[in-house]
N, C-alpha and C. Protein backbone atom coordinates (compact mmCIF):
# COMPACT_ATOMS: atom_id res chain seq x y z
N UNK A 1 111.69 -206.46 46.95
CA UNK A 1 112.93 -206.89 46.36
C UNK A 1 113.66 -205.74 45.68
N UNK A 2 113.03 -204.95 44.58
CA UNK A 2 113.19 -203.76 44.32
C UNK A 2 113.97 -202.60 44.92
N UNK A 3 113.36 -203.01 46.55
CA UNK A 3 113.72 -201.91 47.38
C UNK A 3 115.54 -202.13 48.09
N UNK A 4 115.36 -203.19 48.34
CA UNK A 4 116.28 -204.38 49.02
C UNK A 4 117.73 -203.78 47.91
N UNK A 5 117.67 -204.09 46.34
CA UNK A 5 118.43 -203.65 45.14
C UNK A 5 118.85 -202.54 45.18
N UNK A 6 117.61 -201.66 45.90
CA UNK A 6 118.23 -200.29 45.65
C UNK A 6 118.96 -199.51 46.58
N UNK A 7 118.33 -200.18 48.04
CA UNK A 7 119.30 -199.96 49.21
C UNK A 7 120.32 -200.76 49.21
N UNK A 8 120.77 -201.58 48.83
CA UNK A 8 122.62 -202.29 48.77
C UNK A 8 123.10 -201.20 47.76
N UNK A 9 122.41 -200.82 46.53
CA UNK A 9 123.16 -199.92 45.25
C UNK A 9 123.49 -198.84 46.13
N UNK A 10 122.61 -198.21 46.69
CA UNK A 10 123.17 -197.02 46.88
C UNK A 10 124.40 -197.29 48.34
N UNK A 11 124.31 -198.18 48.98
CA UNK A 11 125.57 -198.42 50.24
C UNK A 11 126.29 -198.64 49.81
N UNK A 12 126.99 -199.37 48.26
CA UNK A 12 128.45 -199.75 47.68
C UNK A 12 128.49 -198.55 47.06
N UNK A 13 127.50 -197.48 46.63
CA UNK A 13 128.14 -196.51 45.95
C UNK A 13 128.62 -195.40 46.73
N UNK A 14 127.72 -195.07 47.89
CA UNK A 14 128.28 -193.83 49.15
C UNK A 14 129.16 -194.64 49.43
N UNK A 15 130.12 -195.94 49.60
CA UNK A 15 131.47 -196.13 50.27
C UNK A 15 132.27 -195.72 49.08
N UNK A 16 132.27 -195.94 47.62
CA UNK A 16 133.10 -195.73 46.64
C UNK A 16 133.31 -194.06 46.86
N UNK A 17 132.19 -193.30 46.88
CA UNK A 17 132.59 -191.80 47.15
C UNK A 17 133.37 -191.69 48.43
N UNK A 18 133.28 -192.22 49.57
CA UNK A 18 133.43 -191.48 50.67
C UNK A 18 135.00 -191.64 50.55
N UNK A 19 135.73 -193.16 49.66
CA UNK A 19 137.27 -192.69 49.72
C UNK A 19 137.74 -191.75 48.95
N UNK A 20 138.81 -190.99 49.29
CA UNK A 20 139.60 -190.51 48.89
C UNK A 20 138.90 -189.23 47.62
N UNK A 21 137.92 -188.81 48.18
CA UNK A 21 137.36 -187.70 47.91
C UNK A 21 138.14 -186.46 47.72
N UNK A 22 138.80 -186.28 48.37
CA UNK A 22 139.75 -184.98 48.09
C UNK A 22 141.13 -185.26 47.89
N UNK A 23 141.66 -186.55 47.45
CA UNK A 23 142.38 -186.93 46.67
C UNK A 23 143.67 -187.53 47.48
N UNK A 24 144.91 -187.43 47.31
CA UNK A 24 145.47 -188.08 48.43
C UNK A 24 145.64 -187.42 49.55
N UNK A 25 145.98 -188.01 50.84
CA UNK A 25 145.93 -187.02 52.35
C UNK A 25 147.42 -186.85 52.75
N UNK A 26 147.60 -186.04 53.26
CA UNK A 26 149.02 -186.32 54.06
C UNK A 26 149.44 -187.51 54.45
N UNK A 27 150.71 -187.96 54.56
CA UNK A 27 150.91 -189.31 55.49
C UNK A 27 150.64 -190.33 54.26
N UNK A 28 150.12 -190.40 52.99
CA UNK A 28 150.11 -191.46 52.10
C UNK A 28 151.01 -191.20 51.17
N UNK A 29 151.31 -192.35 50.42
CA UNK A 29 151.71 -192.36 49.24
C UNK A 29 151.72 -191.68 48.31
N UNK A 30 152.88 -190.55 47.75
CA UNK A 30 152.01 -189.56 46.37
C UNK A 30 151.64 -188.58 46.90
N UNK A 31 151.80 -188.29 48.22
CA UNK A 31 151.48 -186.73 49.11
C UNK A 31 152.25 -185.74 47.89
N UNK A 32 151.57 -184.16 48.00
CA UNK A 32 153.12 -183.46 47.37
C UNK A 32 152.34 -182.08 48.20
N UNK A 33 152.95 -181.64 49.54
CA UNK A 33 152.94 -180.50 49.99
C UNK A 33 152.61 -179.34 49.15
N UNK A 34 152.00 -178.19 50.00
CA UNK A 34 151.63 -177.20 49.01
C UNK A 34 153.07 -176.34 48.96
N UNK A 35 153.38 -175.64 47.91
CA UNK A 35 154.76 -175.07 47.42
C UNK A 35 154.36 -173.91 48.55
N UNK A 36 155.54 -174.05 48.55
CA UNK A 36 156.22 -172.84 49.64
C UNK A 36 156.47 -171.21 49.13
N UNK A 37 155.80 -170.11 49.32
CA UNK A 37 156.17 -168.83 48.82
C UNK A 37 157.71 -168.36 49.00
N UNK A 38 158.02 -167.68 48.32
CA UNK A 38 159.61 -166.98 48.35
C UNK A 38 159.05 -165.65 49.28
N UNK A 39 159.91 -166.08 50.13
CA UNK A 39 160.20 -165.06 51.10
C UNK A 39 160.65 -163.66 50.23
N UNK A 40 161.77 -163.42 49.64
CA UNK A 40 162.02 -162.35 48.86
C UNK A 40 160.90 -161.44 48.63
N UNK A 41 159.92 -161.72 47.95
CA UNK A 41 158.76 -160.93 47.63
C UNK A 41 158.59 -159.75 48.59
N UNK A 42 158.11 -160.74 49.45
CA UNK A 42 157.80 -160.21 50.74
C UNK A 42 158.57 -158.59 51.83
N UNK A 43 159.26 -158.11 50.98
CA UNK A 43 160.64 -157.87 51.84
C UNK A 43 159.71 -156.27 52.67
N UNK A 44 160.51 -156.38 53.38
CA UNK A 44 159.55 -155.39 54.74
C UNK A 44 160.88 -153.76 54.79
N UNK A 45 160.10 -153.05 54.90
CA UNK A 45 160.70 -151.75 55.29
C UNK A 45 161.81 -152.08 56.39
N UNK A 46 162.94 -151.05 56.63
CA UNK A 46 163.57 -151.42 57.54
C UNK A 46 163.63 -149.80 58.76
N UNK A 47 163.36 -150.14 59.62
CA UNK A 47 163.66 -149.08 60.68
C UNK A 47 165.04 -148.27 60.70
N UNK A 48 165.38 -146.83 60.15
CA UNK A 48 166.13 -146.10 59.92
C UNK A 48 167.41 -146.59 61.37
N UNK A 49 166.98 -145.79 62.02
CA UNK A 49 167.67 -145.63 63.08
C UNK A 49 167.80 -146.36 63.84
N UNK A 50 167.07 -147.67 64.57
CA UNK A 50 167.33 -148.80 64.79
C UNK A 50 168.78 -150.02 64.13
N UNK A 51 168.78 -149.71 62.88
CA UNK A 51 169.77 -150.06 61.87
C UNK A 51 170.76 -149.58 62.09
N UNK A 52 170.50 -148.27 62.50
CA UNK A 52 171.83 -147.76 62.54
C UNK A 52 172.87 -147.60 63.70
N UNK A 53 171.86 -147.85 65.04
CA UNK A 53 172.44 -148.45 66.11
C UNK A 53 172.99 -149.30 65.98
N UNK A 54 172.63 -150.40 65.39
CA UNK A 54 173.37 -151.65 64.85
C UNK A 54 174.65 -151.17 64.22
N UNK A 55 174.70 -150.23 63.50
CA UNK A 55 175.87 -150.44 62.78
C UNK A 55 176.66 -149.40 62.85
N UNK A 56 176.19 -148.26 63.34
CA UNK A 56 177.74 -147.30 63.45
C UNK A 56 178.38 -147.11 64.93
N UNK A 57 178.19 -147.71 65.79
CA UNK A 57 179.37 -148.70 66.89
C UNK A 57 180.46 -149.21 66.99
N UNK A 58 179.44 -150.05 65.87
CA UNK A 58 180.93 -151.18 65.91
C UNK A 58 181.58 -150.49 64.59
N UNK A 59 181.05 -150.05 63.40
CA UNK A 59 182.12 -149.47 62.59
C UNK A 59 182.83 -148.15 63.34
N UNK A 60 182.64 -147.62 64.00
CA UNK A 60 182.99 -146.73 64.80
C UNK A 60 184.77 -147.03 65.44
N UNK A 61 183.84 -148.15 66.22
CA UNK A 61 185.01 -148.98 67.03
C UNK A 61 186.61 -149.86 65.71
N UNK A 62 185.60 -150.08 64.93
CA UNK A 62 186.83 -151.08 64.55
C UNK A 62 187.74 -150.15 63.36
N UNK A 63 186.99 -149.14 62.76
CA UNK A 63 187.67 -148.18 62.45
C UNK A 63 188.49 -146.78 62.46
N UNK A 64 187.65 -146.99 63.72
CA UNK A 64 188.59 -145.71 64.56
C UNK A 64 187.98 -144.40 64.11
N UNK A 65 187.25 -144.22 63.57
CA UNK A 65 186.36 -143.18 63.06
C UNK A 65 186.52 -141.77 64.39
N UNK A 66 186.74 -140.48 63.83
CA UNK A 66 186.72 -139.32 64.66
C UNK A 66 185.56 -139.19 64.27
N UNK A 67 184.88 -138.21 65.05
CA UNK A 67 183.37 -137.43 64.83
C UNK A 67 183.03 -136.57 63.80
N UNK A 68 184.29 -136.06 62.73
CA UNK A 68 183.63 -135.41 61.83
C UNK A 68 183.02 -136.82 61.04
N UNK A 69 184.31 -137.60 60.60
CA UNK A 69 183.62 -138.86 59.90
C UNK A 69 182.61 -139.78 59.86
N UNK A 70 182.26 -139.58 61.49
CA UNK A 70 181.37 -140.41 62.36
C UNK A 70 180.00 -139.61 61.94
N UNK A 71 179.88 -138.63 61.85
CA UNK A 71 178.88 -137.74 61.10
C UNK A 71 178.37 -137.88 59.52
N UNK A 72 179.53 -138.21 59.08
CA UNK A 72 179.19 -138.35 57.56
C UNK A 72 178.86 -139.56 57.43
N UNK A 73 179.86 -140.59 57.69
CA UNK A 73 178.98 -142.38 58.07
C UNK A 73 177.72 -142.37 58.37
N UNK A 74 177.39 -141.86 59.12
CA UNK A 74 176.06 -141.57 59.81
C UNK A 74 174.92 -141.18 59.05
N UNK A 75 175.32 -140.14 57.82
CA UNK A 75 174.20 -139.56 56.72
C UNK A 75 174.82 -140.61 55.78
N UNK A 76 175.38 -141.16 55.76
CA UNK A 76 175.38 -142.10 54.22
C UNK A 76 174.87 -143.18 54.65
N UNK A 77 174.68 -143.74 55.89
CA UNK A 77 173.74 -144.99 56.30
C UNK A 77 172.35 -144.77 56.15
N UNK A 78 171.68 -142.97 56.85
CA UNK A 78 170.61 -142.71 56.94
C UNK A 78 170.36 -142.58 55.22
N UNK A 79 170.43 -142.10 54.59
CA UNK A 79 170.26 -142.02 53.47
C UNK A 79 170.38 -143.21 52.33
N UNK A 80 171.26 -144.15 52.90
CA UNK A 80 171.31 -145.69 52.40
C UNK A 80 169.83 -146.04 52.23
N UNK A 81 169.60 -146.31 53.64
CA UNK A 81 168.05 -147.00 54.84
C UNK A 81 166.74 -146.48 53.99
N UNK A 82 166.83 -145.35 54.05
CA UNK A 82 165.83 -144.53 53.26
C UNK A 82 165.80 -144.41 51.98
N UNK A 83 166.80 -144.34 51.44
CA UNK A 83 166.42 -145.24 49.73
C UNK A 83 166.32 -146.42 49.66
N UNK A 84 166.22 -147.41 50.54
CA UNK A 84 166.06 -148.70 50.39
C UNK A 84 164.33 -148.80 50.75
N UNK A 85 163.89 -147.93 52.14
CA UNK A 85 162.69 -147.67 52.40
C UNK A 85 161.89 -147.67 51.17
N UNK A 86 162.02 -146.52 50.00
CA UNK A 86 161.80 -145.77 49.00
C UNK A 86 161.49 -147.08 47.89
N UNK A 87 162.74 -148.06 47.63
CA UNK A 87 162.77 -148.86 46.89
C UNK A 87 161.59 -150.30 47.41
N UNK A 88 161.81 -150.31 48.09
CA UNK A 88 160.55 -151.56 48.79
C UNK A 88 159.06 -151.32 48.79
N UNK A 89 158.90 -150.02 49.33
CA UNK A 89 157.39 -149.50 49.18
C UNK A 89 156.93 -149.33 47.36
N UNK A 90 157.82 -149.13 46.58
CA UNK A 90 157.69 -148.73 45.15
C UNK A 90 156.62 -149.97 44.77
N UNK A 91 155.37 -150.22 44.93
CA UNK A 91 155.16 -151.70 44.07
C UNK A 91 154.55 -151.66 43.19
N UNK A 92 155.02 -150.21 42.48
CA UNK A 92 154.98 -149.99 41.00
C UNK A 92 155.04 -150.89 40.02
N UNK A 93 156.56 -151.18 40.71
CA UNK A 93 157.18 -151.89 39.90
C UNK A 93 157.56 -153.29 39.73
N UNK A 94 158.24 -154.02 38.93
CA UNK A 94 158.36 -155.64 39.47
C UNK A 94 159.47 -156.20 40.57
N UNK A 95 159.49 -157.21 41.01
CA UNK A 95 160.18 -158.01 42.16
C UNK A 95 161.37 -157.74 41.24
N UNK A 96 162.01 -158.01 39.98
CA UNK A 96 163.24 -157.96 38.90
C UNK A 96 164.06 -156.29 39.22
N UNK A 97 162.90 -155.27 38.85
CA UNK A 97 163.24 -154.34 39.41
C UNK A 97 163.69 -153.39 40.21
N UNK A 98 163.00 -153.81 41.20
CA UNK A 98 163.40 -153.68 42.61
C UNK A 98 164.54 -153.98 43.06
N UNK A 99 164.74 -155.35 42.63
CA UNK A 99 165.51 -156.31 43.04
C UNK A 99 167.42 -155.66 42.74
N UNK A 100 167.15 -155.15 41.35
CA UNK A 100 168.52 -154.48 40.57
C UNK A 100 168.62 -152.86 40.82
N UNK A 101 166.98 -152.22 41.76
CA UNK A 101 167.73 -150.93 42.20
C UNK A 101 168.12 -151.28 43.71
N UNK A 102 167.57 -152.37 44.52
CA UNK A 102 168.61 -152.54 45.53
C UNK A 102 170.27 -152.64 45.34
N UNK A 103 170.70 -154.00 44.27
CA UNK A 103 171.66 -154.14 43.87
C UNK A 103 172.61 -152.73 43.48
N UNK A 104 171.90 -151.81 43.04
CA UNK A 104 172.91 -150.51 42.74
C UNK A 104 173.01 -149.76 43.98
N UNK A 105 171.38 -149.48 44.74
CA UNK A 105 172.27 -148.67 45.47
C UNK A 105 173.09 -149.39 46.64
N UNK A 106 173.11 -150.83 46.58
CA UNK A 106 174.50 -151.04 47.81
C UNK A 106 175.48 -150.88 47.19
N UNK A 107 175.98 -150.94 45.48
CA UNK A 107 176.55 -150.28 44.53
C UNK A 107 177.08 -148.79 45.15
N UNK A 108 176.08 -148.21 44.67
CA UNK A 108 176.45 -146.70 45.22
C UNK A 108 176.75 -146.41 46.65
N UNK A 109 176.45 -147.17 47.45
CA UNK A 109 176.58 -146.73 49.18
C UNK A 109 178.50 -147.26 49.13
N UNK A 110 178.61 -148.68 48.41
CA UNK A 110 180.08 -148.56 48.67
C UNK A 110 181.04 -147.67 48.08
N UNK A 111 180.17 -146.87 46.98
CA UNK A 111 181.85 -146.45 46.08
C UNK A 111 181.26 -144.42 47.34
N UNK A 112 180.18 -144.83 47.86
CA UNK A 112 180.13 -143.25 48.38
C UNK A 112 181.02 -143.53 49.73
N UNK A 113 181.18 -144.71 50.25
CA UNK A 113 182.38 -144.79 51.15
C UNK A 113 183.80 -144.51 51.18
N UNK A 114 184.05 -144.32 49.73
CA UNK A 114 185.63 -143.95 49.69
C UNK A 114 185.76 -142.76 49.87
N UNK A 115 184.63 -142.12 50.38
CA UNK A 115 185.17 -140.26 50.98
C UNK A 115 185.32 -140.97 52.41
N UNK A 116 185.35 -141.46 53.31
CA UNK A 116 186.06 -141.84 54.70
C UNK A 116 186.50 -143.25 54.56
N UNK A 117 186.76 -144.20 53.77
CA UNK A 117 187.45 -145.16 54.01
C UNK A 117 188.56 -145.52 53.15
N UNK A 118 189.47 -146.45 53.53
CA UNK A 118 190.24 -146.79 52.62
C UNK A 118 189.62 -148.32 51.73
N UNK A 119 190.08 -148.36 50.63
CA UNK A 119 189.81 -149.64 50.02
C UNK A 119 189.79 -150.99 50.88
N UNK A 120 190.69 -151.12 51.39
CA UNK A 120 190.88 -152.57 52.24
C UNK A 120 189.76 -152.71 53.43
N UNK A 121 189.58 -150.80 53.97
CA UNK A 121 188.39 -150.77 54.99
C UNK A 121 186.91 -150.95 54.53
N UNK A 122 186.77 -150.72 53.10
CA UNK A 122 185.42 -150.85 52.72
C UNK A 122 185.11 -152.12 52.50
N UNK A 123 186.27 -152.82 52.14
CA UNK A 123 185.83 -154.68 51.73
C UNK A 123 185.92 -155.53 53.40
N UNK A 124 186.32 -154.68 54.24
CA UNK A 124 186.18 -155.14 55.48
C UNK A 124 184.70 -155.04 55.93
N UNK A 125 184.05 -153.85 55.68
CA UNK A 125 183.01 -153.31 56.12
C UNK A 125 181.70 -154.08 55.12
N UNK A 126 181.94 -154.18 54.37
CA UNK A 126 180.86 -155.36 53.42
C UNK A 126 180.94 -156.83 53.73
N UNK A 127 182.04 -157.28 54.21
CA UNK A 127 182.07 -158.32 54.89
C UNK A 127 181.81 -158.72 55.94
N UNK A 128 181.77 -157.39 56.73
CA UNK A 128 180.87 -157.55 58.13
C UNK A 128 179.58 -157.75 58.63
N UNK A 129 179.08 -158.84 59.81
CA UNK A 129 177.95 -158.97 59.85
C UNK A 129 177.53 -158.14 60.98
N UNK A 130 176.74 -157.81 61.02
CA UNK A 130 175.87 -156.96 61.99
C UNK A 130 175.04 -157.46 62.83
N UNK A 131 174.67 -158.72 62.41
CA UNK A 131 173.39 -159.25 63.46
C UNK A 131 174.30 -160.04 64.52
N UNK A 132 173.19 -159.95 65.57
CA UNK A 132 174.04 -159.82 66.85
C UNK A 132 173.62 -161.92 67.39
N UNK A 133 173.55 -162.60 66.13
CA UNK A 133 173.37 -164.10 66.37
C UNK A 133 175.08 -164.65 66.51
N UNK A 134 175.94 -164.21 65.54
CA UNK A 134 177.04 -164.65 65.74
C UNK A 134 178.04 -164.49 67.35
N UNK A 135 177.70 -163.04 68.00
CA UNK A 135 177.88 -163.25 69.72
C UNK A 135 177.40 -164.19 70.49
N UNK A 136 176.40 -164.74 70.26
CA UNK A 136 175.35 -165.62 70.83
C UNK A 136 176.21 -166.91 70.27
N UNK A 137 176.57 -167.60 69.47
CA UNK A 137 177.34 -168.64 69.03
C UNK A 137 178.64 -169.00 69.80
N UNK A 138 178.87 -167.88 69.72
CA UNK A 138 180.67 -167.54 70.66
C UNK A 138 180.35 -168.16 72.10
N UNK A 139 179.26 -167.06 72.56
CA UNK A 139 179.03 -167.43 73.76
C UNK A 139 178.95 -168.75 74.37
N UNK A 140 178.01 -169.81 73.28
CA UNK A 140 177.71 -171.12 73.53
C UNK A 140 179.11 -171.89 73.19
N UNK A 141 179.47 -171.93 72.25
CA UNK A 141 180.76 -172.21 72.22
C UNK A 141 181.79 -171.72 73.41
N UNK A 142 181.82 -170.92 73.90
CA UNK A 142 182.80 -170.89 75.41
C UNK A 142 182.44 -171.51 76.31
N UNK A 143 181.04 -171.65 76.79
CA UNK A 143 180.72 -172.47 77.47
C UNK A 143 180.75 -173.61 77.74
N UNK A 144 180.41 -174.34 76.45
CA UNK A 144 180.70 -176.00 76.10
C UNK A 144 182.45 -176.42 76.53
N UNK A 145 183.60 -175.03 76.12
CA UNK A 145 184.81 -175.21 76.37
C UNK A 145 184.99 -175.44 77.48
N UNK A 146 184.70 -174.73 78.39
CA UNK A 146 184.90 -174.41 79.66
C UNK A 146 184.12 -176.12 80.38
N UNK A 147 183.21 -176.30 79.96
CA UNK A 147 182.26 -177.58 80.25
C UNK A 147 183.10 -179.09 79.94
N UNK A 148 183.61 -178.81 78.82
CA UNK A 148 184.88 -179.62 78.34
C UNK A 148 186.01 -179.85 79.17
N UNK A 149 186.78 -178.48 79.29
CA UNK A 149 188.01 -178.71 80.24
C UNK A 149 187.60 -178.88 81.58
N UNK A 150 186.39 -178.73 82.18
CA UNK A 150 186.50 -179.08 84.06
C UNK A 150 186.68 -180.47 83.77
């Protein structure tokens, strides 16, 4: 009888453990996902010259830039890239830090633009995007037009 007592005790008590042991699951009631890291932290070196394919083309093109200027654009990007390099690898220091010597030197990269640009060209040129997703948009968008009017 004894035994009988002690094997039912212990089967209602291994079912009381076996729920919800690690507390609530996905998919129930009261879930709360694990928090998501800030990307920011994270921020990755950027490839000098790769970058800069990206970007002295089309400033090239839309400003009309001659080759002495096209030269100096050229060292104030490389030298941008590479103090930014400089500033990311630093993890001296804090994310706050970092964060406000990026903020200066795109500071300093615009006011070092007014040796080849004009004012109206530099707020053009900060306003410009570089990544090549917005061609890709256009594109789909002409298509759909064209798909539209047949």
């Amino acid at each position: 009888m004894k035994k009988v007592i002690l094997f039912i005790l212990l089967f209602y008590s291994s079912n009381i453990f076996a729920q919800q042991v690690y507390g609530v699951q996905r998919g129930q009631r009261g879930y709360i996902p694990p928090p998501k890291y800030e990307a920011s932290v994270y921020i990755t070196t950027l490839n000098a010259y790769e970058e800069l394919e990206k970007i002295l083309p089309k400033s090239v093109e839309i400003f009309s830039l001659d080759d002495f200027e096209k030269e100096i654009f050229k060292g104030l990007l490389l030298e941008k890239f590479e103090n930014y390099n400089r500033i990311v690898e630093n993890t001296d220091s804090s994310k706050q830090a970092r964060q406000e010597s990026l903020k200066q030197l795109e500071i300093d990269f615009v006011k070092s633009l007014a040796v080849i640009l004009t004012p109206d060209e530099i707020t053009a040129f900060v306003d410009m995007d570089f990544s090549g997703k917005e061609e890709k948009k256009k594109r789909r968008k002409e298509k759909r037009k064209k798909k539209n009017d047949e």
